[in-house]
Protein backbone atom coordinates (compact mmCIF):
# COMPACT_ATOMS: atom_id res chain seq x y z
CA UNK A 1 -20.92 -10.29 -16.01
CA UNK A 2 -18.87 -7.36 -16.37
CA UNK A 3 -18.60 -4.43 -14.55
CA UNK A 4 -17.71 -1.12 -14.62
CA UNK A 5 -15.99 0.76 -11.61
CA UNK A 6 -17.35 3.48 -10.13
CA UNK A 7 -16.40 7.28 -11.12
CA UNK A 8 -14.94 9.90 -9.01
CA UNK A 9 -17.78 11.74 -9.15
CA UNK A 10 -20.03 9.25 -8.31
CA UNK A 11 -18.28 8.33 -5.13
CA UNK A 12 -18.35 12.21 -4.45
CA UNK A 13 -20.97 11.71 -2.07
CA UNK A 14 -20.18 8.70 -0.19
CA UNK A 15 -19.32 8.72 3.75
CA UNK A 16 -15.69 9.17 3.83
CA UNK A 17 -13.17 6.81 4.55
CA UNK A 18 -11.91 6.97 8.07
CA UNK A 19 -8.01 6.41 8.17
CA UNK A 20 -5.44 6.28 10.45
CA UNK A 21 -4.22 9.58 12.34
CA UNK A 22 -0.98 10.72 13.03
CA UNK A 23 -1.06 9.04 16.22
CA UNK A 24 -0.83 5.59 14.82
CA UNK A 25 1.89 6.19 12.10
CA UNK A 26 5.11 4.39 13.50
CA UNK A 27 8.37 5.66 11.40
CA UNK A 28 11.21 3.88 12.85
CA UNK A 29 14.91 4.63 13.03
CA UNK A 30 16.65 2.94 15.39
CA UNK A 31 17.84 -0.78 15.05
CA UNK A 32 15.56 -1.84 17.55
CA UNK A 33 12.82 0.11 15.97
CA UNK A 34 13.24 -1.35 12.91
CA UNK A 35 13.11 -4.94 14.07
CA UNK A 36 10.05 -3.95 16.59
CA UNK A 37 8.29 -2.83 13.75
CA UNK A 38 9.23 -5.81 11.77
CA UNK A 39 8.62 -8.22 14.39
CA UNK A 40 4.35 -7.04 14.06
CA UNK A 41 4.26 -6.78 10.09
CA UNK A 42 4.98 -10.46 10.73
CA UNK A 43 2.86 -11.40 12.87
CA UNK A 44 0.06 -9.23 11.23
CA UNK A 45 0.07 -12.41 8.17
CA UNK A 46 -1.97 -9.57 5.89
CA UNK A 47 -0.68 -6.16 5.71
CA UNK A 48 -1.42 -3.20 3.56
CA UNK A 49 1.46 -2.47 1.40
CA UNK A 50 2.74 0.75 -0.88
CA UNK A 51 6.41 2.68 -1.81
CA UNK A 52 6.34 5.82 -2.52
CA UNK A 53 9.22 7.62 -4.94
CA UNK A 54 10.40 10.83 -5.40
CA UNK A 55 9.01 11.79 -8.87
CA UNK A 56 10.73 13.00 -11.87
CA UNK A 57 10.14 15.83 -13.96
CA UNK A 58 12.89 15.57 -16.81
CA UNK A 59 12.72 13.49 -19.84
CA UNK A 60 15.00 10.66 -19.68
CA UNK A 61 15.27 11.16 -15.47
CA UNK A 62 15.45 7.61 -13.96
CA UNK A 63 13.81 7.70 -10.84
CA UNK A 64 15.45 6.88 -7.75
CA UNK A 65 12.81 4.90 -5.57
CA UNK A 66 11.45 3.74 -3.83
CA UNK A 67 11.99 6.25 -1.17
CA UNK A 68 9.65 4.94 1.45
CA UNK A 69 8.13 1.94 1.85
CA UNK A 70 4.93 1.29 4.12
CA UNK A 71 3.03 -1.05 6.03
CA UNK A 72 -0.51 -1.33 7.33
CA UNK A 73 -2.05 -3.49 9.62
CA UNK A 74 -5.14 -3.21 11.18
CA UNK A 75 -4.78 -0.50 14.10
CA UNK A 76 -1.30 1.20 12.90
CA UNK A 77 0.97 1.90 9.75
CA UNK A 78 4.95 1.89 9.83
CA UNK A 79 6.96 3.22 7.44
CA UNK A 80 10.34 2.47 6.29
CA UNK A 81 12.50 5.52 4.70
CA UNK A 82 15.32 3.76 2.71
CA UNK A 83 17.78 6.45 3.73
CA UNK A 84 17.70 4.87 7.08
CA UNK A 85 20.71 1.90 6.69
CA UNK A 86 19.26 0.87 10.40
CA UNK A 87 16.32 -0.38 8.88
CA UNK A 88 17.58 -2.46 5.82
CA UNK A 89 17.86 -6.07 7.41
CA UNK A 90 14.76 -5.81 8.99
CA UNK A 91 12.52 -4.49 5.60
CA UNK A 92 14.25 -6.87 3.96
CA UNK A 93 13.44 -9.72 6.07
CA UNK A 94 9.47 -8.53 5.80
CA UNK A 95 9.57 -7.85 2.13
CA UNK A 96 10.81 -11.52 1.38
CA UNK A 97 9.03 -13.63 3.78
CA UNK A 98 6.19 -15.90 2.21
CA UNK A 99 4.27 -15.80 5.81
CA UNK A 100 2.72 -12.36 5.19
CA UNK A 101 0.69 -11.23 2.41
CA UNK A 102 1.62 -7.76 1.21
CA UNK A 103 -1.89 -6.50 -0.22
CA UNK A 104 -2.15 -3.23 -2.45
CA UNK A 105 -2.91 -1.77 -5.75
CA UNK A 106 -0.68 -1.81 -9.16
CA UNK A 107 1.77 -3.38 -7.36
CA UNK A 108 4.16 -4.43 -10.43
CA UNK A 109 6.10 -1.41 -10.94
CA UNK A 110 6.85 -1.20 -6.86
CA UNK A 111 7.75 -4.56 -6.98
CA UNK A 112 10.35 -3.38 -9.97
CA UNK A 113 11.32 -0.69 -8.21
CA UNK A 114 12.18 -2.81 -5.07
CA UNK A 115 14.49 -5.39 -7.21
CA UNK A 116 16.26 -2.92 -8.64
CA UNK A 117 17.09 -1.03 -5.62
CA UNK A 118 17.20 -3.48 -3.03
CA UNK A 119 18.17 -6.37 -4.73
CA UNK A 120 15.49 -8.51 -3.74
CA UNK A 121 12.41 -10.15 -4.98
CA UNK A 122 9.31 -9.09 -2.95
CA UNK A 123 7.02 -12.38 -1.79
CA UNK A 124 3.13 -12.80 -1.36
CA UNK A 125 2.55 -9.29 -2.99
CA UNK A 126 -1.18 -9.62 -4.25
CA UNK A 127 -2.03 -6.94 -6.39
CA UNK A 128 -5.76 -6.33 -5.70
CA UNK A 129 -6.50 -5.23 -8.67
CA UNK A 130 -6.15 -9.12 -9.64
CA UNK A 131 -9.63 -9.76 -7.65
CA UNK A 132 -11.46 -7.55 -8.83
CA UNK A 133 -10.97 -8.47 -12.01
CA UNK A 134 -12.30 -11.77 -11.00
CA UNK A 135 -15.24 -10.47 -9.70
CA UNK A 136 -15.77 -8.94 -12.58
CA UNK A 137 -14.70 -5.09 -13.27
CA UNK A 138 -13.61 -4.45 -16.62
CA UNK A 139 -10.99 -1.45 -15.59
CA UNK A 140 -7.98 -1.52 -13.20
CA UNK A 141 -10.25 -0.71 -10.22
CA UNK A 142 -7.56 1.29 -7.84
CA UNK A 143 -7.84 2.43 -4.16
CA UNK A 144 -10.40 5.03 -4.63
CA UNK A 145 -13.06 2.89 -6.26
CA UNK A 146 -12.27 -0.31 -4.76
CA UNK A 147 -12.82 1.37 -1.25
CA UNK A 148 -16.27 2.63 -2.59
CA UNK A 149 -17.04 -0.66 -4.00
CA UNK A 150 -16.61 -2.65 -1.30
CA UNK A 151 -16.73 -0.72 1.69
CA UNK A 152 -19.24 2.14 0.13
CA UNK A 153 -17.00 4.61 1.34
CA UNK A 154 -15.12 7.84 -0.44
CA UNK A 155 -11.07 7.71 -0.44
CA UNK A 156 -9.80 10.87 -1.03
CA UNK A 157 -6.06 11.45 -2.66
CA UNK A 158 -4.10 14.48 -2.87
CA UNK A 159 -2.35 15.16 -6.27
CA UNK A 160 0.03 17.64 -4.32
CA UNK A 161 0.68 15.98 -1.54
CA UNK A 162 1.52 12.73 -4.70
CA UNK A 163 4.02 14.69 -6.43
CA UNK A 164 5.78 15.85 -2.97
CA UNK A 165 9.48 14.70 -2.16
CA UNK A 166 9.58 11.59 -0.81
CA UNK A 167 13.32 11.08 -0.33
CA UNK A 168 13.03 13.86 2.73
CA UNK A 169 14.78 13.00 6.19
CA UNK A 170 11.90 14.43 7.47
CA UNK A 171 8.20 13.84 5.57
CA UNK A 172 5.44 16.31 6.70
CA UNK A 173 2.30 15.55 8.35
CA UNK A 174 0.20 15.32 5.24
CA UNK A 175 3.10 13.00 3.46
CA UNK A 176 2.93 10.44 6.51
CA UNK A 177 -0.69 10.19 6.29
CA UNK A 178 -1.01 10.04 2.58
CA UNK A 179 1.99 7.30 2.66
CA UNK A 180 0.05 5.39 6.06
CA UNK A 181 -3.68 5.43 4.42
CA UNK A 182 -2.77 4.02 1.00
CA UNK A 183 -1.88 1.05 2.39
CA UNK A 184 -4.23 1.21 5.51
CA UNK A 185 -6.88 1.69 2.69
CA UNK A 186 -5.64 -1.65 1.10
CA UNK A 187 -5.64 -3.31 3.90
CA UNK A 188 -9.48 -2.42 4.84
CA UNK A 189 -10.16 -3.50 1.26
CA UNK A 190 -8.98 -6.93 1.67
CA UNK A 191 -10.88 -7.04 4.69
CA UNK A 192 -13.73 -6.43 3.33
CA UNK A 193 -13.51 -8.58 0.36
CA UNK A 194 -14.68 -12.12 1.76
CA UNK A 195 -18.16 -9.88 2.37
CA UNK A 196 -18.28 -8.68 -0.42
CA UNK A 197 -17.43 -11.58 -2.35
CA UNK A 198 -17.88 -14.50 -0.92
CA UNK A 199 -16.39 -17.32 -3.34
CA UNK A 200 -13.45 -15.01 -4.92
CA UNK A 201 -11.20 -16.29 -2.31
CA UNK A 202 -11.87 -19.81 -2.56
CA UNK A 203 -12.20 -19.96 -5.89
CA UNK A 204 -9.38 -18.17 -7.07
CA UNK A 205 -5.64 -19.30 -7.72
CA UNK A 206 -3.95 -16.05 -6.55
CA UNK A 207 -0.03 -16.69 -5.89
């Protein structure tokens, strides 16, 4: 049976989503950073996944991204700033290993993105968007109303803090935690998934 996702303003009144706090946003920069950082993704096996890209305004402006790319596991999010040459062996080796699953929403154009700037084809990205429309929503769910659908929870974005400058040496606060909590969010979301359907998994050819 089909279904239809929920509306912003009916998940207006929903507990909120508790994400992760400054506290538990790692943004490496040193080699050994870098390869610390890479060395838990890996172990994780399911992380939360997102880029970010500094957007463009002009007509006919090719975008540059991605900019950032992040991570979430259960208890932490790193993020990788692709200004930092330190870091490029070890994102590299996370973004093409088949041992993790890199979990998030309308993944295709980031994994475009990647390929053409990195030169690299991302492995076990599953676009969760996929599942839902196996269990049965009719639109492209997306982070907000997945997170109310299957956790019952409200997952608040920020248009500004969206359309901020993501190639920056130095993000801000609100940038780190809007970068961290996308893919934390994700990550929760295929948590909770097996609960809240329990034969999608097992039933379903997903790549």
């Amino acid at each position: 049976m089909r279904q239809a996702t929920p509306r912003k303003a009916e998940t207006t009144l929903l507990e909120p989503f508790v994400g992760l706090t400054l506290s538990q946003i790692v943004v490496p920069v040193t080699a050994a950073e870098f390869a610390e950082a890479a060395k838990n993704i890996l172990a994780a096996g399911v992380v939360g996944f997102d880029t970010e890209s500094k957007p463009t305004f002009t007509k006919g402006e090719v975008s540059t991204g991605p900019h950032i790319v992040q991570f979430a596991i259960a208890d932490r999010a790193y993020i990788f700033q692709l200004y930092q040459t330190a870091g490029r062996e070890a994102l590299l080796e996370v973004l093409t290993a088949p041992s993790v699953r890199k979990v998030g929403f309308g993944l295709e154009s980031d994994r475009k993105q990647m390929r053409n700037k990195l030169g690299v084809e991302a492995q076990s990205l599953l676009d969760l968007n996929i599942l839902f429309r196996h269990a049965g929503y009719k639109q492209t769910a997306g982070v907000r109303a997945a997170v109310a659908i299957v956790m019952n929870q409200k997952f608040h974005k920020s248009k500004r803090v969206t359309t901020t400058n993501w190639s920056l040496p130095r993000l801000t606060p609100p940038q780190l935690l809007y970068a961290a909590n996308d893919a934390f969010a994700a990550f929760k979301v295929m948590e909770a998934i097996p609960t809240a359907f329990p034969v999608l998994l097992s039933s379903t050819q997903l790549g």
